[in-house]
PDB file of N, CA and C in Angstrom:
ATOM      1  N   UNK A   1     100.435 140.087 104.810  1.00  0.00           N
ATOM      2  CA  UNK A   1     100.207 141.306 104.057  1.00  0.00           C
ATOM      3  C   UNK A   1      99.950 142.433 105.058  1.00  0.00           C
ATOM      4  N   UNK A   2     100.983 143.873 104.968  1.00  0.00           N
ATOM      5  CA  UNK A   2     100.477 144.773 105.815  1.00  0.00           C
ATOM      6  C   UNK A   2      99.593 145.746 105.140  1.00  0.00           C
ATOM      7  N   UNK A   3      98.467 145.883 105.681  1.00  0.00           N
ATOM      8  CA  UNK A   3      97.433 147.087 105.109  1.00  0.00           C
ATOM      9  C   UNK A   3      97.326 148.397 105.898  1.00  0.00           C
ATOM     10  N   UNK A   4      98.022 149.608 105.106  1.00  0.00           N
ATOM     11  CA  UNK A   4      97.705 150.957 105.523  1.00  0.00           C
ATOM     12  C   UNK A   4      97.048 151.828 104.826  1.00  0.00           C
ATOM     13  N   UNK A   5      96.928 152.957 105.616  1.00  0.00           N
ATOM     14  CA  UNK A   5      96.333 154.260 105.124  1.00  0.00           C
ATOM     15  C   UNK A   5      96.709 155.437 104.956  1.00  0.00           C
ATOM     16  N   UNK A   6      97.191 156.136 103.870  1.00  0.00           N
ATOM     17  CA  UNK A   6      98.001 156.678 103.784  1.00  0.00           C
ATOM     18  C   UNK A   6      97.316 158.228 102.694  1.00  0.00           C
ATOM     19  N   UNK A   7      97.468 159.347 103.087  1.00  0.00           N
ATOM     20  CA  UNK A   7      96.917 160.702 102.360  1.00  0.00           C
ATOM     21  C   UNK A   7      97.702 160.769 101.557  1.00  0.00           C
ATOM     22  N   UNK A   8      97.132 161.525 100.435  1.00  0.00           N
ATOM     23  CA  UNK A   8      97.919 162.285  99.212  1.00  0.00           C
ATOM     24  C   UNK A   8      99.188 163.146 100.440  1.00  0.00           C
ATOM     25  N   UNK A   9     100.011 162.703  99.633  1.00  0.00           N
ATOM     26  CA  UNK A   9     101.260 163.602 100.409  1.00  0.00           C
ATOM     27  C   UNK A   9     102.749 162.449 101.605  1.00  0.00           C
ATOM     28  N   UNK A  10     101.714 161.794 101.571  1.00  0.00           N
ATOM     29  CA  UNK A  10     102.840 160.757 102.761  1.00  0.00           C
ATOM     30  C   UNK A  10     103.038 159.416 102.495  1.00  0.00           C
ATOM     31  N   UNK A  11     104.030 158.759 102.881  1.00  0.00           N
ATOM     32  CA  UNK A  11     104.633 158.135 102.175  1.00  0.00           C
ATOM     33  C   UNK A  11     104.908 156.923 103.578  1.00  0.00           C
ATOM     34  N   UNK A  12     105.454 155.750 102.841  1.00  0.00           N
ATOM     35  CA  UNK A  12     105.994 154.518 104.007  1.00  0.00           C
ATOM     36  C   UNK A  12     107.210 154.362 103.341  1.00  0.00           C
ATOM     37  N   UNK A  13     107.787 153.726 104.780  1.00  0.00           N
ATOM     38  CA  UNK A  13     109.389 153.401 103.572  1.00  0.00           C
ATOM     39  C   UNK A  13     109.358 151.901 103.772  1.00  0.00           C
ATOM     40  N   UNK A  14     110.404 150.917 102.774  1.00  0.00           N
ATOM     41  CA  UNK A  14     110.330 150.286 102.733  1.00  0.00           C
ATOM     42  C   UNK A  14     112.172 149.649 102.674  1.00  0.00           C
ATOM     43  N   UNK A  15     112.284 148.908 103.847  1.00  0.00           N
ATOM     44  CA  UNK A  15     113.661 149.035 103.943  1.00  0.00           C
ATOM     45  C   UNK A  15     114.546 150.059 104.301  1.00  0.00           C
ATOM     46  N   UNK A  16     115.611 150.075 103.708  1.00  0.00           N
ATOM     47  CA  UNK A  16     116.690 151.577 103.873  1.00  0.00           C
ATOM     48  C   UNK A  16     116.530 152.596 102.695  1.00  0.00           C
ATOM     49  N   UNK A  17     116.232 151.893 101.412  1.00  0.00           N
ATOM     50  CA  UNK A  17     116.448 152.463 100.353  1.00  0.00           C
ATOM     51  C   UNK A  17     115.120 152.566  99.423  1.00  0.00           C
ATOM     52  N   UNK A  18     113.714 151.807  99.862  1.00  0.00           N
ATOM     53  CA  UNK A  18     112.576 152.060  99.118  1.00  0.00           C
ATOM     54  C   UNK A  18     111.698 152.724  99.725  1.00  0.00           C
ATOM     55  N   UNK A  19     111.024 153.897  98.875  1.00  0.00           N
ATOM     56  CA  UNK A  19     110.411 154.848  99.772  1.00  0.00           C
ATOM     57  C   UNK A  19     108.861 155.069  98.482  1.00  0.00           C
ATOM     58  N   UNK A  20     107.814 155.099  98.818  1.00  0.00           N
ATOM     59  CA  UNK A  20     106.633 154.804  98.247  1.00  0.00           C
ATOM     60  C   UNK A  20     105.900 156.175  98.857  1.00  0.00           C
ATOM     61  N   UNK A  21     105.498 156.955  98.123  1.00  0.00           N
ATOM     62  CA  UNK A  21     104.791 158.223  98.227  1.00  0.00           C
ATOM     63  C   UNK A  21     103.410 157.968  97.876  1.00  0.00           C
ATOM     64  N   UNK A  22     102.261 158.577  98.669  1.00  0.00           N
ATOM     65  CA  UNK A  22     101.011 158.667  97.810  1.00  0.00           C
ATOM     66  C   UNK A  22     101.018 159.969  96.974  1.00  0.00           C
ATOM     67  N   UNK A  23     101.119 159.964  95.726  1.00  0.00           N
ATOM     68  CA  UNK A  23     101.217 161.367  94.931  1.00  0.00           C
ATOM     69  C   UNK A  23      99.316 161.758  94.747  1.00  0.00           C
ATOM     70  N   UNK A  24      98.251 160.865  94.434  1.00  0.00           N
ATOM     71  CA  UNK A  24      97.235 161.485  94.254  1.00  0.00           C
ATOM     72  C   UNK A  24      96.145 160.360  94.316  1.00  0.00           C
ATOM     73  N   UNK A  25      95.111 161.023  94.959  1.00  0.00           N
ATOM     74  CA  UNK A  25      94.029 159.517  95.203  1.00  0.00           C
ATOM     75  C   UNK A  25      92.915 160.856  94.076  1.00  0.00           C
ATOM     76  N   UNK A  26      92.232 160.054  93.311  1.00  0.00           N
ATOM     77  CA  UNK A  26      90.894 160.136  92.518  1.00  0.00           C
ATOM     78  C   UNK A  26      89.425 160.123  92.885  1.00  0.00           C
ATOM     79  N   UNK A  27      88.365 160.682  92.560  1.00  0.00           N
ATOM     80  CA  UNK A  27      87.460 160.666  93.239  1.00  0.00           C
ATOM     81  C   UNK A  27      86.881 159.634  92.635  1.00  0.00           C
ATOM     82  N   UNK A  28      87.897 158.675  91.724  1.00  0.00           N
ATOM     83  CA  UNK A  28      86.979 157.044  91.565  1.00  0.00           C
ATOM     84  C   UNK A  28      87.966 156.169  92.517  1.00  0.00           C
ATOM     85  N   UNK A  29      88.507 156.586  93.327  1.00  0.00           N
ATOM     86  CA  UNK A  29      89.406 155.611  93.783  1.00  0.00           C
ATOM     87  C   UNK A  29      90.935 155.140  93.360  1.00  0.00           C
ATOM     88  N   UNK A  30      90.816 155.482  92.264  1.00  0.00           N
ATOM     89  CA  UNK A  30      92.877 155.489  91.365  1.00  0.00           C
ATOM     90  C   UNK A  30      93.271 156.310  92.503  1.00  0.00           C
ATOM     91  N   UNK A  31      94.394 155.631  92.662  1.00  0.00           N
ATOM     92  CA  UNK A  31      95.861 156.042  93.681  1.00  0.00           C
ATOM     93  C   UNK A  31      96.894 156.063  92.461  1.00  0.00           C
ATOM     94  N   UNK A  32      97.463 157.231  92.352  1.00  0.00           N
ATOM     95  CA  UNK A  32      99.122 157.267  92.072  1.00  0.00           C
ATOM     96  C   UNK A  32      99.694 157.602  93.307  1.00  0.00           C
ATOM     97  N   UNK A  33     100.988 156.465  92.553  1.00  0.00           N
ATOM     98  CA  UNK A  33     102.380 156.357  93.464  1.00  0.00           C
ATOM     99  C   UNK A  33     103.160 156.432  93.100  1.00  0.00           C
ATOM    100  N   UNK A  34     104.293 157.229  93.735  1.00  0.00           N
ATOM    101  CA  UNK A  34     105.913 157.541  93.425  1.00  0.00           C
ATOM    102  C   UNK A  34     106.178 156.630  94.312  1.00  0.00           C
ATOM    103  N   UNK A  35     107.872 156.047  93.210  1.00  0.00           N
ATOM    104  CA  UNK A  35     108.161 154.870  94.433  1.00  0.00           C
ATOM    105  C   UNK A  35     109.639 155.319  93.838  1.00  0.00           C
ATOM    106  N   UNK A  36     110.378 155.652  94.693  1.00  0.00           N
ATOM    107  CA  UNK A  36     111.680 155.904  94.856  1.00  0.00           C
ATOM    108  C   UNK A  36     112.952 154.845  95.125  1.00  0.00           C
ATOM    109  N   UNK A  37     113.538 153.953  94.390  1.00  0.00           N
ATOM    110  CA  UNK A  37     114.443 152.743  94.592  1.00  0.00           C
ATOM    111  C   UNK A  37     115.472 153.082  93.844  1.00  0.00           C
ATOM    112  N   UNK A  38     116.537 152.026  94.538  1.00  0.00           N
ATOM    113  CA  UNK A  38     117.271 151.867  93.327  1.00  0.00           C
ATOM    114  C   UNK A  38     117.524 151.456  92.418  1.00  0.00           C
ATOM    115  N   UNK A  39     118.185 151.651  91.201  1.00  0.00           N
ATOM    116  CA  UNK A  39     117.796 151.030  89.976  1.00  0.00           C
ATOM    117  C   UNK A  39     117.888 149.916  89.620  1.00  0.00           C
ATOM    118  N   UNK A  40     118.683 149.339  90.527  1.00  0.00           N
ATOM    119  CA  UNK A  40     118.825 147.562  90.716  1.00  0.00           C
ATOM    120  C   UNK A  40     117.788 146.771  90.960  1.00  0.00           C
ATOM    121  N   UNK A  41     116.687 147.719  91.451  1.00  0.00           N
ATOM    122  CA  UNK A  41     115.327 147.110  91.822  1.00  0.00           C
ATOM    123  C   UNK A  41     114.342 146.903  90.571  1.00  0.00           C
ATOM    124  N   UNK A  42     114.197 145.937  90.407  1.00  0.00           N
ATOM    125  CA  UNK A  42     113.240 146.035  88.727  1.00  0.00           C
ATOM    126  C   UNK A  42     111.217 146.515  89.277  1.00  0.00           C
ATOM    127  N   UNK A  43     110.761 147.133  88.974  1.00  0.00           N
ATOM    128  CA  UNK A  43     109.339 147.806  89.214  1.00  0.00           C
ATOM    129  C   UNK A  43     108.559 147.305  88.693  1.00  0.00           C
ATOM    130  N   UNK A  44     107.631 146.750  88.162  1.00  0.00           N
ATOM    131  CA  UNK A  44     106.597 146.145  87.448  1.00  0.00           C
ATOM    132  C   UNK A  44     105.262 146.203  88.006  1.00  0.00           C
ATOM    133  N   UNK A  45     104.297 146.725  87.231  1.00  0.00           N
ATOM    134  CA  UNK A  45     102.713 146.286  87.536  1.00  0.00           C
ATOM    135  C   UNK A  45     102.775 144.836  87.772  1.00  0.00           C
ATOM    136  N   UNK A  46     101.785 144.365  88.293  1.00  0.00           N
ATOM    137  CA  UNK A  46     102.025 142.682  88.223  1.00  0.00           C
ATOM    138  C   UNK A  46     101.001 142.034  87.229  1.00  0.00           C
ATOM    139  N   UNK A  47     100.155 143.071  85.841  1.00  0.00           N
ATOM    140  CA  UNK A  47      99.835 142.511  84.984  1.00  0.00           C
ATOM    141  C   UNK A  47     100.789 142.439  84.298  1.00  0.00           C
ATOM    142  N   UNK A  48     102.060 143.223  84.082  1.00  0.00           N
ATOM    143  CA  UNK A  48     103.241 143.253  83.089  1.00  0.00           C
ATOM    144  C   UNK A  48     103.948 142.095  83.381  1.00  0.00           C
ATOM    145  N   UNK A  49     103.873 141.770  84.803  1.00  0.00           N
ATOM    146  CA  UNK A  49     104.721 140.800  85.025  1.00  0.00           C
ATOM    147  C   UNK A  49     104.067 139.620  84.832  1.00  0.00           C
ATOM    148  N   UNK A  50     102.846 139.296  84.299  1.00  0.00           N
ATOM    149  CA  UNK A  50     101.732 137.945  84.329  1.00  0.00           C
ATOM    150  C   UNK A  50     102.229 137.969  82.661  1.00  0.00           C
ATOM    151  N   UNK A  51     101.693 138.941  82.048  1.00  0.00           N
ATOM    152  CA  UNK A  51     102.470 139.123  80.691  1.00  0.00           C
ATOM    153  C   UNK A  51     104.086 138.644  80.087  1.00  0.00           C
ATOM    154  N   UNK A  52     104.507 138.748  81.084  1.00  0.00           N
ATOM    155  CA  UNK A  52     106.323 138.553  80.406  1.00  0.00           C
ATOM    156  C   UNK A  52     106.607 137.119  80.802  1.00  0.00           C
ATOM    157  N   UNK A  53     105.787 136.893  81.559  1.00  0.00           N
ATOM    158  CA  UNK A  53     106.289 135.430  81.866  1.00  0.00           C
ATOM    159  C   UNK A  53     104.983 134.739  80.527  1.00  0.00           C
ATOM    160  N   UNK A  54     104.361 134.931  80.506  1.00  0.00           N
ATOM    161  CA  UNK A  54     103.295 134.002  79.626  1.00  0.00           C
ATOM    162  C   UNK A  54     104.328 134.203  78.121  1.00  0.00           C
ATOM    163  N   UNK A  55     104.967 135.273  77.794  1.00  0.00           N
ATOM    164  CA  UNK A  55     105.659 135.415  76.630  1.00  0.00           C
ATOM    165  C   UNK A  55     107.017 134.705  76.547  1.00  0.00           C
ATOM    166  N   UNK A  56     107.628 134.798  77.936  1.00  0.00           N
ATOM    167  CA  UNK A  56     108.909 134.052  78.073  1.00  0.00           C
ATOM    168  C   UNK A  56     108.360 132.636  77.590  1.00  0.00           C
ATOM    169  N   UNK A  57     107.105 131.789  78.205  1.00  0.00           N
ATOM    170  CA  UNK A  57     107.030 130.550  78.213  1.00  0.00           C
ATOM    171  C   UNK A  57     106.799 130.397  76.194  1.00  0.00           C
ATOM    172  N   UNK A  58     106.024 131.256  75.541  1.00  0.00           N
ATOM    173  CA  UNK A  58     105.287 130.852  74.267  1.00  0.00           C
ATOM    174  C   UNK A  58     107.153 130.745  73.694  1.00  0.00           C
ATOM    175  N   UNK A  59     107.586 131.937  73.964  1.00  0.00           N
ATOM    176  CA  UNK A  59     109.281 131.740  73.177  1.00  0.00           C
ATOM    177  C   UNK A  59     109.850 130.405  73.404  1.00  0.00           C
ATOM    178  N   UNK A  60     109.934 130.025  74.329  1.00  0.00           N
ATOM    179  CA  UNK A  60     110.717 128.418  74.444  1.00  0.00           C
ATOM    180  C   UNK A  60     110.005 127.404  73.772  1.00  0.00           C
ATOM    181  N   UNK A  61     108.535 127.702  73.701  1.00  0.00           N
ATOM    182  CA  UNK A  61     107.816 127.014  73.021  1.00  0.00           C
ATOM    183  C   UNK A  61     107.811 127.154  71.252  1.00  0.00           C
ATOM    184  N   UNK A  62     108.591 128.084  70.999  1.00  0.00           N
ATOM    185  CA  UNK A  62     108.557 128.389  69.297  1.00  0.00           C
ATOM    186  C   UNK A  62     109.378 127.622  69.182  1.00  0.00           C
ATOM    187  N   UNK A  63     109.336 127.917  67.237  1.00  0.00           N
ATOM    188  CA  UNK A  63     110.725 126.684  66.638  1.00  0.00           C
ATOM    189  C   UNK A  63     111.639 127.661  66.472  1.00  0.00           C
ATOM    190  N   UNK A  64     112.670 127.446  66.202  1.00  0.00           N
ATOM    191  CA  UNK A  64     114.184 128.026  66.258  1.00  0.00           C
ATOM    192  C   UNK A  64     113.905 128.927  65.044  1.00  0.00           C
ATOM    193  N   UNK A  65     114.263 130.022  64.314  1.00  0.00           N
ATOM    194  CA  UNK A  65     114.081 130.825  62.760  1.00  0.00           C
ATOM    195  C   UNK A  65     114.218 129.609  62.149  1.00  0.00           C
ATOM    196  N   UNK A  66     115.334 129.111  62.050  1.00  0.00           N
ATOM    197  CA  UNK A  66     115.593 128.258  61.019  1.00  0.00           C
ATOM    198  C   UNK A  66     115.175 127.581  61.070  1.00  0.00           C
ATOM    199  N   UNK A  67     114.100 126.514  62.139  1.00  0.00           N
ATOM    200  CA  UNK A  67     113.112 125.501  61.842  1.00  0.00           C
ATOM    201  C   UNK A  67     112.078 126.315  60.825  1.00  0.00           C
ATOM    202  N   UNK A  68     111.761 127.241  61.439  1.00  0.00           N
ATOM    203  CA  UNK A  68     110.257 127.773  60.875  1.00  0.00           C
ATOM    204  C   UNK A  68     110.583 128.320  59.543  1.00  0.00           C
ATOM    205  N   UNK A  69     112.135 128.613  59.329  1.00  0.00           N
ATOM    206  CA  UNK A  69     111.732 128.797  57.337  1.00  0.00           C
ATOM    207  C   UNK A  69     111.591 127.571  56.906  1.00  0.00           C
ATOM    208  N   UNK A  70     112.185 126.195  57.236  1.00  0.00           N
ATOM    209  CA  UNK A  70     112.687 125.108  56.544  1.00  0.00           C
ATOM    210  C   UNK A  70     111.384 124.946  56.298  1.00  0.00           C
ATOM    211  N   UNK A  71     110.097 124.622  58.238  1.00  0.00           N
ATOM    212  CA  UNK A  71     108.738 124.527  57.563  1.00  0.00           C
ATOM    213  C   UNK A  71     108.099 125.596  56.937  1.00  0.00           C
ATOM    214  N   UNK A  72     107.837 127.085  56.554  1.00  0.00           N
ATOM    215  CA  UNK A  72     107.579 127.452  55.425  1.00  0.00           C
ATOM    216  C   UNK A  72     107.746 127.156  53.670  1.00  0.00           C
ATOM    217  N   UNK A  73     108.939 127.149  53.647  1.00  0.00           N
ATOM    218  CA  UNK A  73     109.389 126.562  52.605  1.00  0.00           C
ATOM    219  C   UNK A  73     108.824 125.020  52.375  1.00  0.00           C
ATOM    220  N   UNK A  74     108.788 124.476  53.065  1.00  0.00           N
ATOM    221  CA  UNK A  74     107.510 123.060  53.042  1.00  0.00           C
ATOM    222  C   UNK A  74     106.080 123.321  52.538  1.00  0.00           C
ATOM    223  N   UNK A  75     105.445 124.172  53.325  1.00  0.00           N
ATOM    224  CA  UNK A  75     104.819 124.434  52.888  1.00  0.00           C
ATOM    225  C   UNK A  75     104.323 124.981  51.985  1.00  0.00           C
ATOM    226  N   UNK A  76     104.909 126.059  51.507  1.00  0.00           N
ATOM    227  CA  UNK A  76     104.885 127.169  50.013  1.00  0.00           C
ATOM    228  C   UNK A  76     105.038 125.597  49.019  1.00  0.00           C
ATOM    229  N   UNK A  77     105.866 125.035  49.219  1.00  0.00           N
ATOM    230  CA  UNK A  77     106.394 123.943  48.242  1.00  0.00           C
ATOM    231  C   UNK A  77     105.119 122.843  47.750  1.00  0.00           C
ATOM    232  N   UNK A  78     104.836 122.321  49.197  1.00  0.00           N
ATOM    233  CA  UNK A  78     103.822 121.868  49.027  1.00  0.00           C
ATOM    234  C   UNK A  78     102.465 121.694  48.086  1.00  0.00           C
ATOM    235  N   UNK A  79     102.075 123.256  48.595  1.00  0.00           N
ATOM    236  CA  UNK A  79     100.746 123.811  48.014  1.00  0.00           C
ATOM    237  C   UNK A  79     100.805 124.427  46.221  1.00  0.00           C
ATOM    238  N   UNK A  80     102.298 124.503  46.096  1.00  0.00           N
ATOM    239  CA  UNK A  80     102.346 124.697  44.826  1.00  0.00           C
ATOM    240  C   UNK A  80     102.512 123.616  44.233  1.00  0.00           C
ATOM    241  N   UNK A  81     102.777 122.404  44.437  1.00  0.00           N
ATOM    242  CA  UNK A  81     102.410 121.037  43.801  1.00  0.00           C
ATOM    243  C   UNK A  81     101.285 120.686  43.464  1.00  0.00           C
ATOM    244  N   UNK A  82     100.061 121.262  44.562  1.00  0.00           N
ATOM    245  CA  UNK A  82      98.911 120.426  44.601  1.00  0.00           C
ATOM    246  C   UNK A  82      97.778 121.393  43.979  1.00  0.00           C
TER     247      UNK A  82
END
């Protein structure tokens, strides 16, 4: 991991084509950053990205639509018998 220091105003590059600006530090400590790539590059916070994968996994884990009406319909059916 490289650790720098960097003022409102200046920037590191990263590669040929990624370029990371400090746009504004806070007097609680929040840093905004402009990050300049190309669009081929996908950007993500890495809570968004802890998020999309926990959602990718629950989806593979669901039932197909058509399982889950067949079991609704089980159930509605069910409970109106009993």
């Amino acid at each position: 991991m490289l650790i720098l220091q960097r003022k409102p105003g200046e920037s590191l590059q990263i590669g040929e084509d990624i370029q990371v600006t400090v746009v504004s530090v806070d007097s609680g400590g929040r840093v905004r950053l402009a990050i300049e790539a190309p669009k081929t590059y996908s950007i993500l916070r890495s809570e968004l990205l802890g998020a999309a994968t926990v959602n990718r996994e629950a989806a593979q884990e669901a039932l197909p639509p058509q399982e889950f009406l067949s079991f609704l319909e089980e159930v509605v059916g069910t409970s109106e018998t009993e």
